[in-house]
Protein backbone atom coordinates (compact mmCIF):
# COMPACT_ATOMS: atom_id res chain seq x y z
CA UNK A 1 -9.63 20.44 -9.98
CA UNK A 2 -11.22 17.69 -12.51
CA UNK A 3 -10.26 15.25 -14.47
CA UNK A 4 -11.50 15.27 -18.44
CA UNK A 5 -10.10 12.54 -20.96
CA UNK A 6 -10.45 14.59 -24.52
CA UNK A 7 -11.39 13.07 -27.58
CA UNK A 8 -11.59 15.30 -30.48
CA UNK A 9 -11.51 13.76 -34.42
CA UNK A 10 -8.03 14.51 -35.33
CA UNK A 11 -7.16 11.21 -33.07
CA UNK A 12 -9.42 9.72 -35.68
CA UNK A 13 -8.54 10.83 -39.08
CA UNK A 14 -8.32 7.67 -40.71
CA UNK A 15 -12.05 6.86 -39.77
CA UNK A 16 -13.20 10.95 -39.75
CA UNK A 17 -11.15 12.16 -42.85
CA UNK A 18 -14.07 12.03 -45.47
CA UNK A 19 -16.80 13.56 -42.69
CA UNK A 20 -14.67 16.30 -40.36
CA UNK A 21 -15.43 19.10 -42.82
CA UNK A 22 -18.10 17.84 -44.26
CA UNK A 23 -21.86 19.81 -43.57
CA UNK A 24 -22.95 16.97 -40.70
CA UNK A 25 -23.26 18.38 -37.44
CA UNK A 26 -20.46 16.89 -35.69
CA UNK A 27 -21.86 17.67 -32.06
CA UNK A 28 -24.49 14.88 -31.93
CA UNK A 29 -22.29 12.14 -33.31
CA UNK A 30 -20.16 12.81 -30.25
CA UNK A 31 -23.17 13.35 -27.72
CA UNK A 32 -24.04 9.83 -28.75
CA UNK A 33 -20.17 8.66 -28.00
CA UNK A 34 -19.87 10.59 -24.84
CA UNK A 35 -23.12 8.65 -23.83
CA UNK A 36 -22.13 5.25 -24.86
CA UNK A 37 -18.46 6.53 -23.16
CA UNK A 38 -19.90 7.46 -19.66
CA UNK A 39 -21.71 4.27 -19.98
CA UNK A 40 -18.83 2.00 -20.01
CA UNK A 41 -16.78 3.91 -17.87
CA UNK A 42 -19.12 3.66 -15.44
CA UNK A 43 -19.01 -0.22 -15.95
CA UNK A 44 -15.46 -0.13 -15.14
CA UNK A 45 -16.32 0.69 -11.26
CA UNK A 46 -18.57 -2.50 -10.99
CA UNK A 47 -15.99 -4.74 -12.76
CA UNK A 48 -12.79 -2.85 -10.60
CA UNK A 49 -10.64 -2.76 -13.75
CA UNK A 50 -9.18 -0.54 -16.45
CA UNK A 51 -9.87 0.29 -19.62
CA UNK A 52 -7.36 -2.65 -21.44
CA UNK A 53 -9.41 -5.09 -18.74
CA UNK A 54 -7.18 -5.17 -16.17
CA UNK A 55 -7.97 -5.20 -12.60
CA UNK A 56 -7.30 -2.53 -10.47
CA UNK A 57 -5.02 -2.81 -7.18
CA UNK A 58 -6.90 -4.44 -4.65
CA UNK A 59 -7.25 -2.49 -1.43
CA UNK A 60 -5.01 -3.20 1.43
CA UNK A 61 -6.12 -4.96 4.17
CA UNK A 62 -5.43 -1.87 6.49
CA UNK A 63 -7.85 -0.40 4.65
CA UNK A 64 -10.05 -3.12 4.45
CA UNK A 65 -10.43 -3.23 8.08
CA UNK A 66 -10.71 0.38 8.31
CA UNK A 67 -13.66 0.30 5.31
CA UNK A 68 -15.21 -3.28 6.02
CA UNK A 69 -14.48 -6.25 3.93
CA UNK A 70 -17.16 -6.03 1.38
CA UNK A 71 -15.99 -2.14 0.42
CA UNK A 72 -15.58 -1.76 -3.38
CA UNK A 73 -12.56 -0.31 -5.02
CA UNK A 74 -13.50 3.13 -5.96
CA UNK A 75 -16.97 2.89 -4.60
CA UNK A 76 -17.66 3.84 -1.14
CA UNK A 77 -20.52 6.68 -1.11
CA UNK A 78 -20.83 6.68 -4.85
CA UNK A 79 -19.71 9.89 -5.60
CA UNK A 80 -16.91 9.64 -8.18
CA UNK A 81 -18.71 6.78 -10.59
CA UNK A 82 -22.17 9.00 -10.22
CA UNK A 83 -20.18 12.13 -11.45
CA UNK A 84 -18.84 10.99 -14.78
CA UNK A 85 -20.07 13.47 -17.08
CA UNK A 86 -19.46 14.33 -20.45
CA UNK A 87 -19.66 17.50 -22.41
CA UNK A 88 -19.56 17.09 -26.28
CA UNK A 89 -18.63 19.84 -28.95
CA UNK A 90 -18.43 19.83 -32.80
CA UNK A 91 -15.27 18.41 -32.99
CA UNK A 92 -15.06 16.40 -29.83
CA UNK A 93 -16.25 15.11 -26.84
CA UNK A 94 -14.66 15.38 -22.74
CA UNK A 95 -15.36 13.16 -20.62
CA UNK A 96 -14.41 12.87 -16.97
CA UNK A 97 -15.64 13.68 -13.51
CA UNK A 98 -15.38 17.49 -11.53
CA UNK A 99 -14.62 15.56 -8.15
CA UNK A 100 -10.88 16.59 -6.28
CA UNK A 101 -9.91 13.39 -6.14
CA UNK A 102 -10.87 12.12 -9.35
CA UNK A 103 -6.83 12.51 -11.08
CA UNK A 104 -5.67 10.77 -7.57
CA UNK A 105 -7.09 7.28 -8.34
CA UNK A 106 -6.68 8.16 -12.14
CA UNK A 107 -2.96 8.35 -12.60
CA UNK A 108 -1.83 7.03 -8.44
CA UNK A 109 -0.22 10.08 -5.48
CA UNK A 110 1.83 9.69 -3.06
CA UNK A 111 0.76 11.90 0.31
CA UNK A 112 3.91 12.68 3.17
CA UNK A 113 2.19 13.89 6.51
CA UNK A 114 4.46 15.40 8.52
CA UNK A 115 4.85 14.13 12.55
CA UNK A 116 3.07 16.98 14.40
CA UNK A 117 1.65 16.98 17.88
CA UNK A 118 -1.65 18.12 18.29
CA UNK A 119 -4.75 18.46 20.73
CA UNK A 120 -6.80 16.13 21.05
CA UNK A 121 -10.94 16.79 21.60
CA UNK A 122 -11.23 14.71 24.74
CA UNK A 123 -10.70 16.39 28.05
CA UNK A 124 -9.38 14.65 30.73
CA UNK A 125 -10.75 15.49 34.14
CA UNK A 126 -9.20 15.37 37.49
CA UNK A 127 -9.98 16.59 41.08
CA UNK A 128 -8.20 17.66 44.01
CA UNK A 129 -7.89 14.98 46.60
CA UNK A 130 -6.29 15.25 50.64
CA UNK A 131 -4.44 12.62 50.91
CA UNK A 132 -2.74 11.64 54.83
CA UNK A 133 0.48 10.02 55.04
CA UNK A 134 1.43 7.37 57.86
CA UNK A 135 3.22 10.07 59.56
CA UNK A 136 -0.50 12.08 59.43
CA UNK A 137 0.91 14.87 57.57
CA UNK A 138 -1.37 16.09 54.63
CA UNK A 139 -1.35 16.58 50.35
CA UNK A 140 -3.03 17.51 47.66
CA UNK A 141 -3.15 15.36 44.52
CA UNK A 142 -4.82 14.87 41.41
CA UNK A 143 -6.97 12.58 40.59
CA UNK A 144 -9.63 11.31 37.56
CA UNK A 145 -12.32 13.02 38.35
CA UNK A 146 -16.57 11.84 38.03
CA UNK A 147 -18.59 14.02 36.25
CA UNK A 148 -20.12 15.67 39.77
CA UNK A 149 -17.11 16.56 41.06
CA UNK A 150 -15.17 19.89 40.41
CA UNK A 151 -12.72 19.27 38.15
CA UNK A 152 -9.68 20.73 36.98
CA UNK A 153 -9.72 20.29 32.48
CA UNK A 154 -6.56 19.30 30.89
CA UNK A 155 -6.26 18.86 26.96
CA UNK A 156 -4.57 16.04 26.09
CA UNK A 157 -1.91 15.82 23.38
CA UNK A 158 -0.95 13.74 20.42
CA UNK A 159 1.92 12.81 18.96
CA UNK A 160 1.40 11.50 14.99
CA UNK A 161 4.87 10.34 13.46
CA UNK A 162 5.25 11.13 9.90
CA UNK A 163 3.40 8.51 7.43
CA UNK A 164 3.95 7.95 3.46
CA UNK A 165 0.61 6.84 1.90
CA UNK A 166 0.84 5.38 -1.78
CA UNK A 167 -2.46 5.04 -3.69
CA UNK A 168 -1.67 3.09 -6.67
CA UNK A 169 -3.20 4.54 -9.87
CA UNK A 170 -6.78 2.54 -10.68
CA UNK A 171 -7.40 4.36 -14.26
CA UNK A 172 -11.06 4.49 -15.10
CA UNK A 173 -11.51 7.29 -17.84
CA UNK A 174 -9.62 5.77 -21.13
CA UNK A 175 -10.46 4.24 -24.40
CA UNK A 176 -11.12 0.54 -24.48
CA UNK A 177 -11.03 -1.98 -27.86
CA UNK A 178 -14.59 -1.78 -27.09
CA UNK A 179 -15.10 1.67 -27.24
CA UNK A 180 -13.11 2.20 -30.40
CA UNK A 181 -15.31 -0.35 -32.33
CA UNK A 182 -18.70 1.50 -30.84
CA UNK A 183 -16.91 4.84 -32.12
CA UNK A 184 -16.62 3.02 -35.48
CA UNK A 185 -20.01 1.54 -35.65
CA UNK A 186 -21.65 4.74 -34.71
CA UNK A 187 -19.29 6.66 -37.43
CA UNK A 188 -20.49 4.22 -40.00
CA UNK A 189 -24.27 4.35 -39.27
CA UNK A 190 -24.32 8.21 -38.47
CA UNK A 191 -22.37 9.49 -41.71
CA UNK A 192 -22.54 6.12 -43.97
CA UNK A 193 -19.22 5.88 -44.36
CA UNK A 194 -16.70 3.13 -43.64
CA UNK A 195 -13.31 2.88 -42.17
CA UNK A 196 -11.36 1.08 -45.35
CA UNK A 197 -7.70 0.82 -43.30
């Protein structure tokens, strides 16, 4: 799954009217956007905020101690702000990232795990042991065994009680004021015309 924002000229028509059928090729004006696009969506990640300029939920402080204190919103390994990609056509342009994830922070989830027991990857080791009791009778018992000794493996189990996780939506693919003007300016010097609304 991926997440693509589409922007094709029809959202445009009161800038694109005079140029959409005209004989310009189409497909660079919008490589050029998709650039300037994956530029300053890619900005979002280092400024933690969406595209009307508003921050992002900050991360919990569960997961703050789980991550460290100086982990970034969105930014851990890198992956999802070095993915953003673009692909533009001749009467568009998609931009977006291929990663699972991606429409999880995008729009927010909400994951239910279920309570399940399961088995743990740690042994736990235990030996026999005689064991005399005041009345010098004799048992067997168990008991944590040392490496050396000849043990008798037992897999522990778990028990994990269902859990609700909310991720709040952090939106980073979307058109800013920014990003409209740029549109503009590069519609203007690419095709010479102007946007008289």
């Amino acid at each position: 799954m991926s997440l693509n924002l589409s922007l094709d000229g029809k959202e445009f028509l009161s800038l694109f009217d005079s140029i959409i059928t005209s004989a310009f090729d189409m497909q660079m004006y919008f490589r050029e956007v998709g650039e300037s696009l994956k530029n300053s969506t890619q900005d979002r990640f280092s400024s933690g905020t969406d595209p009307d300029g508003k921050p992002w939920k900050p991360l919990k402080k569960s997961t703050l101690k789980h991550k460290g204190s100086r982990s970034k919103i969105l930014v851990d390994d890198g992956h999802l702000v070095n993915t953003i990609t673009y692909v533009p056509a001749a009467d568009g342009v998609e931009i977006g990232s291929p990663m699972i994830y991606a429409p999880v922070h995008q729009f927010g989830a909400t994951i239910e795990r279920h309570a399940q027991s399961s088995i743990t990857q740690k042994f736990l080791s235990f030996r026999d042991v005689k064991v005399t009791r005041e009345d010098g009778s004799t048992f067997i018992r168990k008991q944590f065994a040392a490496g050396h000794h000849k043990k008798i493996v037992a897999m522990a189990r778990r028990w994990t009680g269902a859990s609700l996780t909310v991720i709040p939506a952090r939106p980073f693919l979307g058109l800013s004021q920014s990003d409209l003007a740029m549109m503009q300016r590069k519609a203007e010097l690419y095709f010479g015309v102007k946007n008289h609304d």
